[in-house]
Protein backbone atom coordinates (compact mmCIF):
# COMPACT_ATOMS: atom_id res chain seq x y z
CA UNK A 1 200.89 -66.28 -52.49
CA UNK A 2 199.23 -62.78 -52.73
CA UNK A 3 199.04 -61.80 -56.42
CA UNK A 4 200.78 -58.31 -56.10
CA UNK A 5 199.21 -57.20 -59.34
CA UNK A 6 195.80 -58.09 -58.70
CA UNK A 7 195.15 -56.60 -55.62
CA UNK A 8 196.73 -53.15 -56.88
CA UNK A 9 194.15 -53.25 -59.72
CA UNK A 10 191.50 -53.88 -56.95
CA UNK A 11 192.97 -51.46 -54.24
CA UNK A 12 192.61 -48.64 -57.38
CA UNK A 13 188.90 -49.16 -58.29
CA UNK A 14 187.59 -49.56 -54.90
CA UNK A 15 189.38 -45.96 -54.39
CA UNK A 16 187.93 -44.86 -57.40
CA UNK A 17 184.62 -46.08 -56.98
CA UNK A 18 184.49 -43.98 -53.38
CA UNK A 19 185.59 -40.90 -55.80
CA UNK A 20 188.91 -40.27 -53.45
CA UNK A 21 191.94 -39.37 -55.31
CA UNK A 22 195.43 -40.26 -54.05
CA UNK A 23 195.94 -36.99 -51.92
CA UNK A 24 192.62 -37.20 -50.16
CA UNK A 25 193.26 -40.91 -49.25
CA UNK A 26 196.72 -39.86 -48.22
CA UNK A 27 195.21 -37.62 -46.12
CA UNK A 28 192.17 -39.44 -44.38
CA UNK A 29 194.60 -42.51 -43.55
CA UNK A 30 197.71 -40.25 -42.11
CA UNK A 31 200.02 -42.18 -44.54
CA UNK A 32 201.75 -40.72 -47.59
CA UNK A 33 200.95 -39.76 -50.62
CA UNK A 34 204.33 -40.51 -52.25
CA UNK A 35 203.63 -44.57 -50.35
CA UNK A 36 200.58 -44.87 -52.15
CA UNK A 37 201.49 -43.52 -55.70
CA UNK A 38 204.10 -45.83 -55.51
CA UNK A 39 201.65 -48.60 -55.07
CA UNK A 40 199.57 -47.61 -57.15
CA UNK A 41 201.91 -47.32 -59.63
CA UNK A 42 203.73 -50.74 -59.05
CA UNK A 43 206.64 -48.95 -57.75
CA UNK A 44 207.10 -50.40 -54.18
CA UNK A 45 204.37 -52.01 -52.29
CA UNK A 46 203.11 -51.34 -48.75
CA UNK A 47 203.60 -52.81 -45.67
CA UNK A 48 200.45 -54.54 -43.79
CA UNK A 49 199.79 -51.56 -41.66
CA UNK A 50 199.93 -49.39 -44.33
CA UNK A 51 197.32 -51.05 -46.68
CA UNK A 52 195.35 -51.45 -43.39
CA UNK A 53 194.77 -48.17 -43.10
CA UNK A 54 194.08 -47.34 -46.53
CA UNK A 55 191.38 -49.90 -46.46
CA UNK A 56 189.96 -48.87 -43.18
CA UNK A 57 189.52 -45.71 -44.78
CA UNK A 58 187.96 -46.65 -47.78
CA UNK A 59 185.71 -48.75 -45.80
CA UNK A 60 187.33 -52.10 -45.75
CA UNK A 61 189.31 -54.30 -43.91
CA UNK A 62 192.05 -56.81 -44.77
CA UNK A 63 190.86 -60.36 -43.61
CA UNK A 64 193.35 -63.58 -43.42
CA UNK A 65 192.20 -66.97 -44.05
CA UNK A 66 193.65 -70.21 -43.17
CA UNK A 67 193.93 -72.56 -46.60
């Protein structure tokens, strides 16, 4: 089970540590900016392609492992 919590509080400093606020993330990943304050914010959470592309464009990439 994904801890919902704790990969928001990752998700936020890995965007803050590339200096990228909410709007210029929005931007660079063609989703919106309303999808990602509400993550942010623990308002709704994204789907898979949506944090995909957030973390493509902050760099990263969203890797599944078998337990």
């Amino acid at each position: 089970m994904v801890d919902i919590d704790w990969l928001r509080q990752e998700f936020i400093a890995i965007r803050k540590s590339k200096k990228l606020s909410k709007a210029k993330l929005a931007k660079i990943s063609k989703t919106s900016q309303t999808t990602l304050y509400g993550f942010e914010t623990g308002k709704n959470s994204p789907t898979i392609q949506t944090l995909e592309k957030w973390l493509d464009a902050l760099g990263y990439e969203l890797d599944i492992h078998q337990k």
